[in-house]
C-alpha atoms as a PDB file:
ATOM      1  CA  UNK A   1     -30.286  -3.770 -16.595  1.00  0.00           C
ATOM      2  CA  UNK A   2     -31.988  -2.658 -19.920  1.00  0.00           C
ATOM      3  CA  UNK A   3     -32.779   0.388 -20.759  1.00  0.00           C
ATOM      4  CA  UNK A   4     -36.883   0.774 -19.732  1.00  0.00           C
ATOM      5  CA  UNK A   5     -35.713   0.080 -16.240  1.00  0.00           C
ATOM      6  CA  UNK A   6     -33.095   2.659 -15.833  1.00  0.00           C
ATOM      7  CA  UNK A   7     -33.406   4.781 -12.621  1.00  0.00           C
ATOM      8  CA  UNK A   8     -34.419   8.697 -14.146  1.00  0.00           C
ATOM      9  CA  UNK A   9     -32.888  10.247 -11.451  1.00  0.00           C
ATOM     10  CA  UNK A  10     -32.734  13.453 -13.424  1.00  0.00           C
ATOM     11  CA  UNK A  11     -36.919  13.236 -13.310  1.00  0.00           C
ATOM     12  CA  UNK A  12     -37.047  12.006  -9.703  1.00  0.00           C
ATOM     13  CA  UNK A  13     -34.751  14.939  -8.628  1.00  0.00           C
ATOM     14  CA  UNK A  14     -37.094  17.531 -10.348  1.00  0.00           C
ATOM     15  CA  UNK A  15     -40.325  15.598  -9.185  1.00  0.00           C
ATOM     16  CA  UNK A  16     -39.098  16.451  -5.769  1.00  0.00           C
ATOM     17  CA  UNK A  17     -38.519  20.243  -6.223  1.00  0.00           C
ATOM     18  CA  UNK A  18     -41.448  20.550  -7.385  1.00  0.00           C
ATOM     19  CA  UNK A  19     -43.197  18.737  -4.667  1.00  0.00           C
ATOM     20  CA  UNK A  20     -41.382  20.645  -2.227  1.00  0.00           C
ATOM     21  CA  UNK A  21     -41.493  23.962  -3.794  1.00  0.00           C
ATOM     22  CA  UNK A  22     -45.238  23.630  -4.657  1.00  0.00           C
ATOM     23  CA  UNK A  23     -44.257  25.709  -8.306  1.00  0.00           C
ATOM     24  CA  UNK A  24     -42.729  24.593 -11.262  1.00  0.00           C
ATOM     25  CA  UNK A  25     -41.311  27.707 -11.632  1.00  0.00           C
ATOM     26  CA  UNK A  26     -39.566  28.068  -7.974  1.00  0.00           C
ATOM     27  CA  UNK A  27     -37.982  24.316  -8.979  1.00  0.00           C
ATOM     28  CA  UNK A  28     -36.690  25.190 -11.758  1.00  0.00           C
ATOM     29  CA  UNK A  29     -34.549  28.317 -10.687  1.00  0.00           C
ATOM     30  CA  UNK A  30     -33.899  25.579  -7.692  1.00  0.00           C
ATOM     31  CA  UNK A  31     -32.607  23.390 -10.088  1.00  0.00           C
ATOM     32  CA  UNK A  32     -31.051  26.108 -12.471  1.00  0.00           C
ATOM     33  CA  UNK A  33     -33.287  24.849 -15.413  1.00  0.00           C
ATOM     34  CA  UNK A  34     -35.539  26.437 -17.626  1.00  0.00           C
ATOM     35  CA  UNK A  35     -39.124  26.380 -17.545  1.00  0.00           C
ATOM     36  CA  UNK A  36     -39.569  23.683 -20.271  1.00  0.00           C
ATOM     37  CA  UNK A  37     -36.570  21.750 -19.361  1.00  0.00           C
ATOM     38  CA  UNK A  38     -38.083  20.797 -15.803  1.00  0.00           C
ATOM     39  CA  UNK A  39     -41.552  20.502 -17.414  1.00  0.00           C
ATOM     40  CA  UNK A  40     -39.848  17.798 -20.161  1.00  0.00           C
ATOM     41  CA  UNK A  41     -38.234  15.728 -17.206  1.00  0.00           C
ATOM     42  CA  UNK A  42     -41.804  15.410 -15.237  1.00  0.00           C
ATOM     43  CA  UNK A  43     -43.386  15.055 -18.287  1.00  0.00           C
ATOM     44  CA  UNK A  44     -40.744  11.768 -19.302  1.00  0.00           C
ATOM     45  CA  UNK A  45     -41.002  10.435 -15.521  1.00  0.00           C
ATOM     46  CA  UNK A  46     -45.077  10.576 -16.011  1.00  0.00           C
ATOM     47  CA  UNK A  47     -44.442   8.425 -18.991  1.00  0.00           C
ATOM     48  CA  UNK A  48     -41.555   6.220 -18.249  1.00  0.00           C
ATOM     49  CA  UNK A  49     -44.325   5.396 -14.444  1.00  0.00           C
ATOM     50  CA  UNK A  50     -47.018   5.311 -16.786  1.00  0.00           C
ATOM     51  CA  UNK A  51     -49.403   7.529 -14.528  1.00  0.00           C
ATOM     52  CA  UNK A  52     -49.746  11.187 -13.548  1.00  0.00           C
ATOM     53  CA  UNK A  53     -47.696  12.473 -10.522  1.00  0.00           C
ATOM     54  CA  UNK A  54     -48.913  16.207 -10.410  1.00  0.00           C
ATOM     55  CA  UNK A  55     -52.793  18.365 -11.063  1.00  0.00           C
ATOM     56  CA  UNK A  56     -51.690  21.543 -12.815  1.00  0.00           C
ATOM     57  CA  UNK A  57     -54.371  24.552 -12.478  1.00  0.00           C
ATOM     58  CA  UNK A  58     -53.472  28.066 -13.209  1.00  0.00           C
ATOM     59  CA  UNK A  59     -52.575  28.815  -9.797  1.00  0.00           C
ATOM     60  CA  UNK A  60     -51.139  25.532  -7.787  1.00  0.00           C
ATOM     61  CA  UNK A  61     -49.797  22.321  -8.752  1.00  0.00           C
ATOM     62  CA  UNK A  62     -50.412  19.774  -6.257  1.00  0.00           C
ATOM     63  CA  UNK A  63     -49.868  15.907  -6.172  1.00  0.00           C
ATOM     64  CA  UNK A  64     -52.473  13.220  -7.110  1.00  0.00           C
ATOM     65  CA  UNK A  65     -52.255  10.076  -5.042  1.00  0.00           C
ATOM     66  CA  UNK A  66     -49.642   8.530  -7.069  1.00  0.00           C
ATOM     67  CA  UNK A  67     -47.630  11.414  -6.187  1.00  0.00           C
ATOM     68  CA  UNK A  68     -48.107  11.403  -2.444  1.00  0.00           C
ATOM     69  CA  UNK A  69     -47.596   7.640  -2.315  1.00  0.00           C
ATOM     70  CA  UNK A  70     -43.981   8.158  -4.311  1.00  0.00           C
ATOM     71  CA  UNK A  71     -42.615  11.144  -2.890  1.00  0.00           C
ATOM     72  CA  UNK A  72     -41.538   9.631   0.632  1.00  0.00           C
ATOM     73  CA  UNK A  73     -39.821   7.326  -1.066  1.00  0.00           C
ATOM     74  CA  UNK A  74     -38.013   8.790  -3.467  1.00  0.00           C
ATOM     75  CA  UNK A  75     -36.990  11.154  -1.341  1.00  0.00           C
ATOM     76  CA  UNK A  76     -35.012   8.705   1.240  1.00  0.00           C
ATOM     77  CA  UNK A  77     -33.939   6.747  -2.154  1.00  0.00           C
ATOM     78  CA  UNK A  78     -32.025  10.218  -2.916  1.00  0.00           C
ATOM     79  CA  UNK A  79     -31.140  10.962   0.836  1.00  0.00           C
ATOM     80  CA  UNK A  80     -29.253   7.957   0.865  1.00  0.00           C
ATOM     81  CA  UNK A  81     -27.737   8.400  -2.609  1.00  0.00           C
ATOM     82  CA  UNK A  82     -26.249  11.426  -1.763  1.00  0.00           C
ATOM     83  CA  UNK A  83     -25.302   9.752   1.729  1.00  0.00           C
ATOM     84  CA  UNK A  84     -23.220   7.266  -0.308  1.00  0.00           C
ATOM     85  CA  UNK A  85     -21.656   9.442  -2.700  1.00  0.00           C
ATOM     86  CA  UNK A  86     -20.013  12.148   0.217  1.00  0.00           C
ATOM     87  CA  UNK A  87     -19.047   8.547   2.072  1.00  0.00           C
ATOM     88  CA  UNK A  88     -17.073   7.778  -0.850  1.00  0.00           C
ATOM     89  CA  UNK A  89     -15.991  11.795  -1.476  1.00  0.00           C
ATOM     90  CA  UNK A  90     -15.038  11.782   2.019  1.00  0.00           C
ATOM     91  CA  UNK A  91     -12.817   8.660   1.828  1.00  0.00           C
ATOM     92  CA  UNK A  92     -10.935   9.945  -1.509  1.00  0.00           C
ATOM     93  CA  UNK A  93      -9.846  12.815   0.555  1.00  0.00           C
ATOM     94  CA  UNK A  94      -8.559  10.419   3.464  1.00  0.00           C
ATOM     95  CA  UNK A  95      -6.824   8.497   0.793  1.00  0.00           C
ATOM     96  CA  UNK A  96      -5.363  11.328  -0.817  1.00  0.00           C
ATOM     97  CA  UNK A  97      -4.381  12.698   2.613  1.00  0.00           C
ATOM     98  CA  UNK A  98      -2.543   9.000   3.929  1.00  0.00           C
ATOM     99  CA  UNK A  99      -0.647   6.969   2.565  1.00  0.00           C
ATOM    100  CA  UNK A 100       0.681   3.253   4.176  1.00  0.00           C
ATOM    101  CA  UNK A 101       3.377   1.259   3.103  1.00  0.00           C
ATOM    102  CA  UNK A 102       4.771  -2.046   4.116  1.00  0.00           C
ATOM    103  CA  UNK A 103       8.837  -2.583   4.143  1.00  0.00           C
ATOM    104  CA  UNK A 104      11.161  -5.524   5.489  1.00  0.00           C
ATOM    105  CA  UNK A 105      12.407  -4.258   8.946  1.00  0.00           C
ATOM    106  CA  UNK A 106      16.032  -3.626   8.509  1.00  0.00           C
ATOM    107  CA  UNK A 107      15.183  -1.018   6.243  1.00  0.00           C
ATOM    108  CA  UNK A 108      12.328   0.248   8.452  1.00  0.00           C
ATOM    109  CA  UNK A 109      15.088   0.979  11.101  1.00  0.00           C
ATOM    110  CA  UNK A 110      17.880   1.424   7.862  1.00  0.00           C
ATOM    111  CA  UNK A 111      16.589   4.074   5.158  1.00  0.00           C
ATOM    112  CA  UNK A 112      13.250   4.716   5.502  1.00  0.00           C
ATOM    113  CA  UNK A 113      13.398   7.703   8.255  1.00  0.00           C
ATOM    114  CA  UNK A 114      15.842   9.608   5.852  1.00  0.00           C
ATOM    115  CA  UNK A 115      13.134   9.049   2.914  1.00  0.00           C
ATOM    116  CA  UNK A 116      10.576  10.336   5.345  1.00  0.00           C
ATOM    117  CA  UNK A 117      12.223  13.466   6.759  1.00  0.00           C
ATOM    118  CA  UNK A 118      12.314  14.639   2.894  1.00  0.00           C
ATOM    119  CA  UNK A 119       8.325  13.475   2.573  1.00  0.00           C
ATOM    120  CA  UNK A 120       7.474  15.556   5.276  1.00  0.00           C
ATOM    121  CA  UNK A 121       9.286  18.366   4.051  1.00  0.00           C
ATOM    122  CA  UNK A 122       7.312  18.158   0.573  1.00  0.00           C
ATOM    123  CA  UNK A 123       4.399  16.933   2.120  1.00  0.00           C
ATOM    124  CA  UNK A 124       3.882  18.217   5.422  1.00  0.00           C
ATOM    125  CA  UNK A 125      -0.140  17.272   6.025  1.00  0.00           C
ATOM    126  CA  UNK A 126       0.277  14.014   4.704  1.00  0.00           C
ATOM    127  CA  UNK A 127      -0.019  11.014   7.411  1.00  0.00           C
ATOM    128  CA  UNK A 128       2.045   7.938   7.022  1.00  0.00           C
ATOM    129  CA  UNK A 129       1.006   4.150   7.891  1.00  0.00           C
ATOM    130  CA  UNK A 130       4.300   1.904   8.192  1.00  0.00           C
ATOM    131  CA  UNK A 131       4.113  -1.865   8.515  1.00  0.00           C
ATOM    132  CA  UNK A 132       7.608  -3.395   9.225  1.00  0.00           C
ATOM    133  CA  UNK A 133       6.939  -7.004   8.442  1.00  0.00           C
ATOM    134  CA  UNK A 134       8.730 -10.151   5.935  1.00  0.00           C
ATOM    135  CA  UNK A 135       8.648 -10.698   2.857  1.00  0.00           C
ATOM    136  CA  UNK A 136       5.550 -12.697   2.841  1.00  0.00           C
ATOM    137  CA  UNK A 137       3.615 -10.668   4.528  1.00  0.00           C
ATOM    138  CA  UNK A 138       4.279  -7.236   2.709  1.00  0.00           C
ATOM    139  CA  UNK A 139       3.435  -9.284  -0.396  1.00  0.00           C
ATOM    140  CA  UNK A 140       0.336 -10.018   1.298  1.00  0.00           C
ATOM    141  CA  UNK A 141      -0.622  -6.501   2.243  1.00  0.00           C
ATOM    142  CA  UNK A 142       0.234  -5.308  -0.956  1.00  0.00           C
ATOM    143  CA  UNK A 143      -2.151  -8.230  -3.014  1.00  0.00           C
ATOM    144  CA  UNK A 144      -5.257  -6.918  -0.493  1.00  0.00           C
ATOM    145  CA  UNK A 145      -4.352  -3.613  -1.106  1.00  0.00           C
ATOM    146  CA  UNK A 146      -4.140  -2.713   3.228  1.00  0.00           C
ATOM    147  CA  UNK A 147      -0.536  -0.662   1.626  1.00  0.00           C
ATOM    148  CA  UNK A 148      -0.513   1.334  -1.281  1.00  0.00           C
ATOM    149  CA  UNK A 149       3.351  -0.467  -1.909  1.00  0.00           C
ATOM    150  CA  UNK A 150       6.001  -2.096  -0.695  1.00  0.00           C
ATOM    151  CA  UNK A 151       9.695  -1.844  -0.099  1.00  0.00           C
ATOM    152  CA  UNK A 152      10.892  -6.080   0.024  1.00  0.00           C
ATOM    153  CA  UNK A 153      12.799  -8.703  -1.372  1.00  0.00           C
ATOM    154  CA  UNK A 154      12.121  -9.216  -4.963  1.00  0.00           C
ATOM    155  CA  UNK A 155      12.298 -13.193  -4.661  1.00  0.00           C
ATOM    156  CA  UNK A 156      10.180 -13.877  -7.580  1.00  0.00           C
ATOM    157  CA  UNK A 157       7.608 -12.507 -10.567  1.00  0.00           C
ATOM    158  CA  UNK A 158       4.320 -11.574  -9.385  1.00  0.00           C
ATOM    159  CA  UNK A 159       2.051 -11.435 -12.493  1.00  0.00           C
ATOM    160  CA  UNK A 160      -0.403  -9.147 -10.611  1.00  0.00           C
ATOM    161  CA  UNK A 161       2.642  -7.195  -8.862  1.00  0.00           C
ATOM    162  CA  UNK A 162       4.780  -4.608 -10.581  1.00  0.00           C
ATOM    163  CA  UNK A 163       8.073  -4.674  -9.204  1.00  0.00           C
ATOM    164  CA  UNK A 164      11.134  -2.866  -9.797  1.00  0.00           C
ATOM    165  CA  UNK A 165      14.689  -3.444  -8.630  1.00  0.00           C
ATOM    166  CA  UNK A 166      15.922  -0.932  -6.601  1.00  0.00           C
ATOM    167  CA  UNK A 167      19.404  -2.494  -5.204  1.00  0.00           C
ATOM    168  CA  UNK A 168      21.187  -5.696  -4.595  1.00  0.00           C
ATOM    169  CA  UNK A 169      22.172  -6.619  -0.921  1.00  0.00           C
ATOM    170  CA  UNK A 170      24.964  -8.827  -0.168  1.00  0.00           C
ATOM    171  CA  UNK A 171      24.775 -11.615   2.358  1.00  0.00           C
ATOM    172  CA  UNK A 172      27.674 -11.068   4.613  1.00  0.00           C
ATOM    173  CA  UNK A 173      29.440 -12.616   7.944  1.00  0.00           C
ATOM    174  CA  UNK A 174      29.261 -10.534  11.113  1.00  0.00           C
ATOM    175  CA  UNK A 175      31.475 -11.659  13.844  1.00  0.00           C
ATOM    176  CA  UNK A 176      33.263  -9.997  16.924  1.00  0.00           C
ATOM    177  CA  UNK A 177      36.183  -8.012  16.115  1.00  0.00           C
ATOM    178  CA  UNK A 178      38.555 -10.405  17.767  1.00  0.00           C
ATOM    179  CA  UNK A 179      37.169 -13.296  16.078  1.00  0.00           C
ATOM    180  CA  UNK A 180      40.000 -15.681  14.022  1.00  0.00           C
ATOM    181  CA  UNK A 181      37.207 -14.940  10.744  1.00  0.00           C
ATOM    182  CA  UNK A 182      37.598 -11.172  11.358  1.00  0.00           C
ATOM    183  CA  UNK A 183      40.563 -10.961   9.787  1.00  0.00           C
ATOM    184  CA  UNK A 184      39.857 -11.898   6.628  1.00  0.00           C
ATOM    185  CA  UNK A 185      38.278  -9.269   4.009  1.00  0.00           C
ATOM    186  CA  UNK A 186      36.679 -12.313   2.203  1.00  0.00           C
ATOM    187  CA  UNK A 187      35.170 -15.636   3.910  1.00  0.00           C
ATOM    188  CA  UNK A 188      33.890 -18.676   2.209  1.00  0.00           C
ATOM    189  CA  UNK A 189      31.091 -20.496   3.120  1.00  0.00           C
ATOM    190  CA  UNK A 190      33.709 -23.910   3.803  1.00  0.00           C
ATOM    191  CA  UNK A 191      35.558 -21.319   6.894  1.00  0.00           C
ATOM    192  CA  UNK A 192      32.603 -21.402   8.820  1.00  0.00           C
ATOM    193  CA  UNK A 193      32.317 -25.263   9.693  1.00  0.00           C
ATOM    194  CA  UNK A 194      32.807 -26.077  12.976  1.00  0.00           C
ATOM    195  CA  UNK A 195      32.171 -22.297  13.951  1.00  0.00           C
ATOM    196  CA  UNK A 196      28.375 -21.975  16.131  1.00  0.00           C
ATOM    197  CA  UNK A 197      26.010 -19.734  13.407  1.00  0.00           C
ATOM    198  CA  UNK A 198      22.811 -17.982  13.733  1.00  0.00           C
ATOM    199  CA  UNK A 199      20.201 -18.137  11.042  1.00  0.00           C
ATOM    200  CA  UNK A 200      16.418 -16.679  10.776  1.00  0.00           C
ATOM    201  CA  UNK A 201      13.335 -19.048  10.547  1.00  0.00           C
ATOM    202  CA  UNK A 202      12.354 -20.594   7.748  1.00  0.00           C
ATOM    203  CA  UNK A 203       9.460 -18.293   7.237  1.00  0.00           C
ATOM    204  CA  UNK A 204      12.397 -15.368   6.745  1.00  0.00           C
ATOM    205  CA  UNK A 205      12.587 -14.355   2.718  1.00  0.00           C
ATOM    206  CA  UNK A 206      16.346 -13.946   4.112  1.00  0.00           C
ATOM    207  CA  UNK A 207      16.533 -17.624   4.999  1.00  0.00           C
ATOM    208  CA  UNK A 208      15.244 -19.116   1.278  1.00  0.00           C
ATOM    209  CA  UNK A 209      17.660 -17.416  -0.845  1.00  0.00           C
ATOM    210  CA  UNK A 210      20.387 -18.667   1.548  1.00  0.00           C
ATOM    211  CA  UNK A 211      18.768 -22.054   1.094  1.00  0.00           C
ATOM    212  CA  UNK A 212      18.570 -22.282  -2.030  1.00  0.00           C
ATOM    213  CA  UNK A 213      21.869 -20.715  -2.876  1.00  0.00           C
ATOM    214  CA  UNK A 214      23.768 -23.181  -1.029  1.00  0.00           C
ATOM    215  CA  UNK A 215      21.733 -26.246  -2.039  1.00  0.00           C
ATOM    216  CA  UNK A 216      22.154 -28.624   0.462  1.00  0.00           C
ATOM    217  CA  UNK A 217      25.781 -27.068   1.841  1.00  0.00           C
ATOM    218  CA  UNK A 218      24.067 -25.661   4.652  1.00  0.00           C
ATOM    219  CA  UNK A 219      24.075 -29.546   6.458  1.00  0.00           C
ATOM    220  CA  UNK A 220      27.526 -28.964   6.919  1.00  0.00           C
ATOM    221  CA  UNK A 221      27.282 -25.792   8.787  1.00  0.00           C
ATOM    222  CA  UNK A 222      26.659 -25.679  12.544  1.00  0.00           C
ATOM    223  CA  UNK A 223      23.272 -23.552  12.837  1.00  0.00           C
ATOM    224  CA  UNK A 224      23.268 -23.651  16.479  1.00  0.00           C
ATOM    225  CA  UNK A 225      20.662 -21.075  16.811  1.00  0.00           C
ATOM    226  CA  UNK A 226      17.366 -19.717  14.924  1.00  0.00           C
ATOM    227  CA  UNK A 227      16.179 -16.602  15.289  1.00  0.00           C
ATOM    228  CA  UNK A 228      12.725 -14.702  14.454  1.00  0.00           C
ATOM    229  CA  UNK A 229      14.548 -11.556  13.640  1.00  0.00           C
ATOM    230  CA  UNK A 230      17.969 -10.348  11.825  1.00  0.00           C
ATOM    231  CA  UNK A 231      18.332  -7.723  14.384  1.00  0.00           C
ATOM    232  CA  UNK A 232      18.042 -10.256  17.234  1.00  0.00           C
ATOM    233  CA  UNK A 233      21.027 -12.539  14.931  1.00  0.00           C
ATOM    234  CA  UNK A 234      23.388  -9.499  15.287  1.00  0.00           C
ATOM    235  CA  UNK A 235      23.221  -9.256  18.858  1.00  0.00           C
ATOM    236  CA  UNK A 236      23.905 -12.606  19.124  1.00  0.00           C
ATOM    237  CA  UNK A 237      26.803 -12.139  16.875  1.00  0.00           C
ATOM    238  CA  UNK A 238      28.105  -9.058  19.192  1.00  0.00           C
ATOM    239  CA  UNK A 239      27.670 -11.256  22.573  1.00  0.00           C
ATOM    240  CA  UNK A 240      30.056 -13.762  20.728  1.00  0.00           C
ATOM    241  CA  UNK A 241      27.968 -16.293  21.011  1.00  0.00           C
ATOM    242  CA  UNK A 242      27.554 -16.834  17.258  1.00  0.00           C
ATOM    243  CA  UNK A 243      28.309 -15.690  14.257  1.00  0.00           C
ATOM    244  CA  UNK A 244      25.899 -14.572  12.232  1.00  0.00           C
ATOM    245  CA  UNK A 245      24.847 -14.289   8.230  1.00  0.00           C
ATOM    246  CA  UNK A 246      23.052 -11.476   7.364  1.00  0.00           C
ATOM    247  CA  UNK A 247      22.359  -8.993   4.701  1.00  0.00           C
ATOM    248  CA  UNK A 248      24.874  -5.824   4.585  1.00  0.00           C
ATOM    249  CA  UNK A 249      21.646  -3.393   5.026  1.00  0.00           C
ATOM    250  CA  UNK A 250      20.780  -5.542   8.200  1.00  0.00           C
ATOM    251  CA  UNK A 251      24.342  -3.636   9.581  1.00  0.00           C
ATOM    252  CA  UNK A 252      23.956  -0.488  11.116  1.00  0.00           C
ATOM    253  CA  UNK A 253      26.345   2.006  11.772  1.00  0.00           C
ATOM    254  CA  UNK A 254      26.247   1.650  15.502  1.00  0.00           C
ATOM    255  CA  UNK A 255      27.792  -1.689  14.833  1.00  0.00           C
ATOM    256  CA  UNK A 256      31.007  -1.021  13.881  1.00  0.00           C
ATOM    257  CA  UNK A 257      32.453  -0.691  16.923  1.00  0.00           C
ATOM    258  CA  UNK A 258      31.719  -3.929  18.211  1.00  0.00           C
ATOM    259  CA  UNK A 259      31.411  -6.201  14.663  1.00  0.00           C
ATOM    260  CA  UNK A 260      33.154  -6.948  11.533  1.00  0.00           C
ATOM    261  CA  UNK A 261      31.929  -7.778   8.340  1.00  0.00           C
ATOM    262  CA  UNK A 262      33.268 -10.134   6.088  1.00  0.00           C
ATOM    263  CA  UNK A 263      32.034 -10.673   2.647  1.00  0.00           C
ATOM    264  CA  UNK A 264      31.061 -14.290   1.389  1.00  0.00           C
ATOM    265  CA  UNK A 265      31.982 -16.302  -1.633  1.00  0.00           C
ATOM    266  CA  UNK A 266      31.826 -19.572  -3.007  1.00  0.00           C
ATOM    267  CA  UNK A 267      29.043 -18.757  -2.972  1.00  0.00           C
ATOM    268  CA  UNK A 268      28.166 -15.436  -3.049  1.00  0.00           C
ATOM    269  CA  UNK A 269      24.916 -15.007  -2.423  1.00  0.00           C
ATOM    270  CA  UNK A 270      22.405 -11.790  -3.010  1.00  0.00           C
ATOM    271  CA  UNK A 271      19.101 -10.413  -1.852  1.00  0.00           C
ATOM    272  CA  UNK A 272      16.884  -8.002  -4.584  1.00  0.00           C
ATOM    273  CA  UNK A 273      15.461  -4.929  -2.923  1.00  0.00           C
ATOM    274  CA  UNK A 274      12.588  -3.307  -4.554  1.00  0.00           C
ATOM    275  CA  UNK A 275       9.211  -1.659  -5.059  1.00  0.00           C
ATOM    276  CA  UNK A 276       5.839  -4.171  -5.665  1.00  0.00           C
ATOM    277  CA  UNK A 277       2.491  -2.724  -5.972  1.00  0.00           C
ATOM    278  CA  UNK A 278      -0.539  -3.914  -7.477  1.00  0.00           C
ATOM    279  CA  UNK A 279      -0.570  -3.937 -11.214  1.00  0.00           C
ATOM    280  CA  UNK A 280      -2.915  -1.835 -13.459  1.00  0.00           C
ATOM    281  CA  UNK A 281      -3.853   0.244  -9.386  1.00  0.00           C
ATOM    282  CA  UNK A 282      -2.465   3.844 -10.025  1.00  0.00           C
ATOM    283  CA  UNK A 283      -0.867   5.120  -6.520  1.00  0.00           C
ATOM    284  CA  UNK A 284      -2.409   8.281  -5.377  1.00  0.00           C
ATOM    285  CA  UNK A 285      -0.609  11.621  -5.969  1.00  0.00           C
ATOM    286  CA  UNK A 286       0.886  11.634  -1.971  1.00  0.00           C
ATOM    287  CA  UNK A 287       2.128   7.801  -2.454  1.00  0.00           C
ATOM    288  CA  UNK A 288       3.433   8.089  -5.598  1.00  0.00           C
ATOM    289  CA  UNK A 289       5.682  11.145  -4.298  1.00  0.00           C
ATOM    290  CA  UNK A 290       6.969   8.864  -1.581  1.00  0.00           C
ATOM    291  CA  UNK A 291       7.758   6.134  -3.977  1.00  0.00           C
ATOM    292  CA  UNK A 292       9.497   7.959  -5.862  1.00  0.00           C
ATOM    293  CA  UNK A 293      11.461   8.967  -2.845  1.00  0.00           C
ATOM    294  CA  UNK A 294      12.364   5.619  -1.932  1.00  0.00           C
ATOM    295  CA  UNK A 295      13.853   5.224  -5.293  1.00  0.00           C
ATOM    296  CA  UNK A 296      15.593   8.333  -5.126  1.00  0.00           C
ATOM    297  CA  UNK A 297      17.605   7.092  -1.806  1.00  0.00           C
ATOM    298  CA  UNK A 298      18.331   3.960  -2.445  1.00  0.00           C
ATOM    299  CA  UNK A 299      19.642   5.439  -6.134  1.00  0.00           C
ATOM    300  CA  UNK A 300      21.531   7.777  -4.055  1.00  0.00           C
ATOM    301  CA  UNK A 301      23.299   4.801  -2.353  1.00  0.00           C
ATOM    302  CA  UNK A 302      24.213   2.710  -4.970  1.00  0.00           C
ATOM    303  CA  UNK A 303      26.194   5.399  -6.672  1.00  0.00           C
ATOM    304  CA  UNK A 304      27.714   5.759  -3.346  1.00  0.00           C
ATOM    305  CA  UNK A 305      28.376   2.111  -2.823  1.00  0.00           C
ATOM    306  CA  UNK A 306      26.213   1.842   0.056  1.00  0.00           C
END
């Protein structure tokens, strides 16, 4: 748009006070202007339109045609305006009072109510949107902006992600506590042919890096079952009817007393846990407190070897 075409708003808004008030003088205390400053802006919007929009006698100001015609309009022009602008005020202050954030399940039901006790107790008016969903998906909800971040596996660079490493999450073997495998502090991959295994689908984050860590080794193993879910693996694994790999923040402490963990090598293989939001999009003050948050826990645990 050049610059002859420019909306005067500023002249419109006084053209309308005046209208309304019937008195230059009553618009311009309206408008907390002086005298000649609301004069100068009709006098520029009579220009700019190229025709008169007021008759000035001693006594009254009143419209000329070109007046009457505009004023209608320009008055629902700047009724909707302002409509817009408190939409937009109004859904800054929903942002600012909600925040939604997208993490990988096991830490939905892992880490995440201990980071939100303390958000509450810093932010107590502050609503919070979870979505407990894979990798893919959080990725997803981050890139179209539904989350304002996400808690996931950090699988690979995202140009139009930040991420940042928060922890790295062993892939371990969870079998029954009278299991042969169970007593062994260490298990390679080779102990568990001819033993029945559980693995996720292949739409599972979980499930790549296991592929692709064992390159090709897993056509040796007996994957007798496929699960959606790592919880629904670990049950599996406590029925005895499997055993079952898993991350070690997929183990809960209401496991213990029914399953073992056993750590694997040759290979070993390792999840990254982090934070991805979308580059160069500043989090609002609320979400940026809980993010740091998360950090701060799952800091807290690696110094305590959780």
């Amino acid at each position: 748009m050049n610059y002859s075409s420019r909306i005067d708003f500023l002249g419109l808004s006084a053209f309308v006070a005046i209208a309304d008030r019937g008195s230059f003088r009553d618009a311009a205390v309206h408008l907390n202007l002086s005298h000649t400053a609301i004069s100068h802006r009709v006098r520029k919007l009579e220009e700019d339109l190229g025709t008169k929009l007021f008759v000035r006698s001693n006594r009254e100001v009143s419209l000329t045609q070109a007046g009457l015609d505009l004023l209608p309009k320009v008055k629902q022009t700047l009724a909707d305006l302002m409509a817009t602008v408190d939409g937009l005020k109004q859904a800054g202050r929903e942002r600012q009072s909600k925040v939604a954030i997208a993490c990988l399940p096991t830490i939905a039901a892992g880490r995440l109510p201990h980071v939100l006790k303390g958000f509450q107790q810093a932010r107590p008016g502050v609503a919070v949107e979870i979505y407990d969903k894979s990798a893919s998906e959080i990725s997803d909800l981050v890139e179209r902006g539904i989350v304002d971040f996400g808690v996931t596996i950090i699988a690979s660079h995202r140009w139009d992600f930040d991420t940042e490493v928060l922890v790295d999450d062993p892939f371990v073997l969870a079998c029954p506590l009278d299991h042969v495998l169970a007593r062994k502090k260490q298990v390679n991959w080779a102990d568990l042919e001819g033993h029945p295994l559980v693995r996720v689908s292949q739409q599972s984050g979980n499930r790549m890096i296991i592929d692709d860590a064992l390159a090709g080794r897993c056509d040796h193993l007996f994957w007798q079952y496929e699960a959606q879910h790592l919880q629904t693996a670990l049950a599996m694994a406590r029925a005895g009817a499997a055993l079952a790999v898993v991350p070690r923040m997929a183990f809960s402490s209401a496991d213990e007393d029914w399953l073992r963990l056993c750590l694997l090598h040759n290979p070993g293989v390792t999840r990254q846990i982090g934070l991805v939001s979308r580059k160069g999009v500043p989090l609002t003050p609320a979400a940026a407190d809980l993010h740091d948050l998360v950090r701060a826990i799952f800091t807290d645990g690696k110094q305590h070897g959780a």
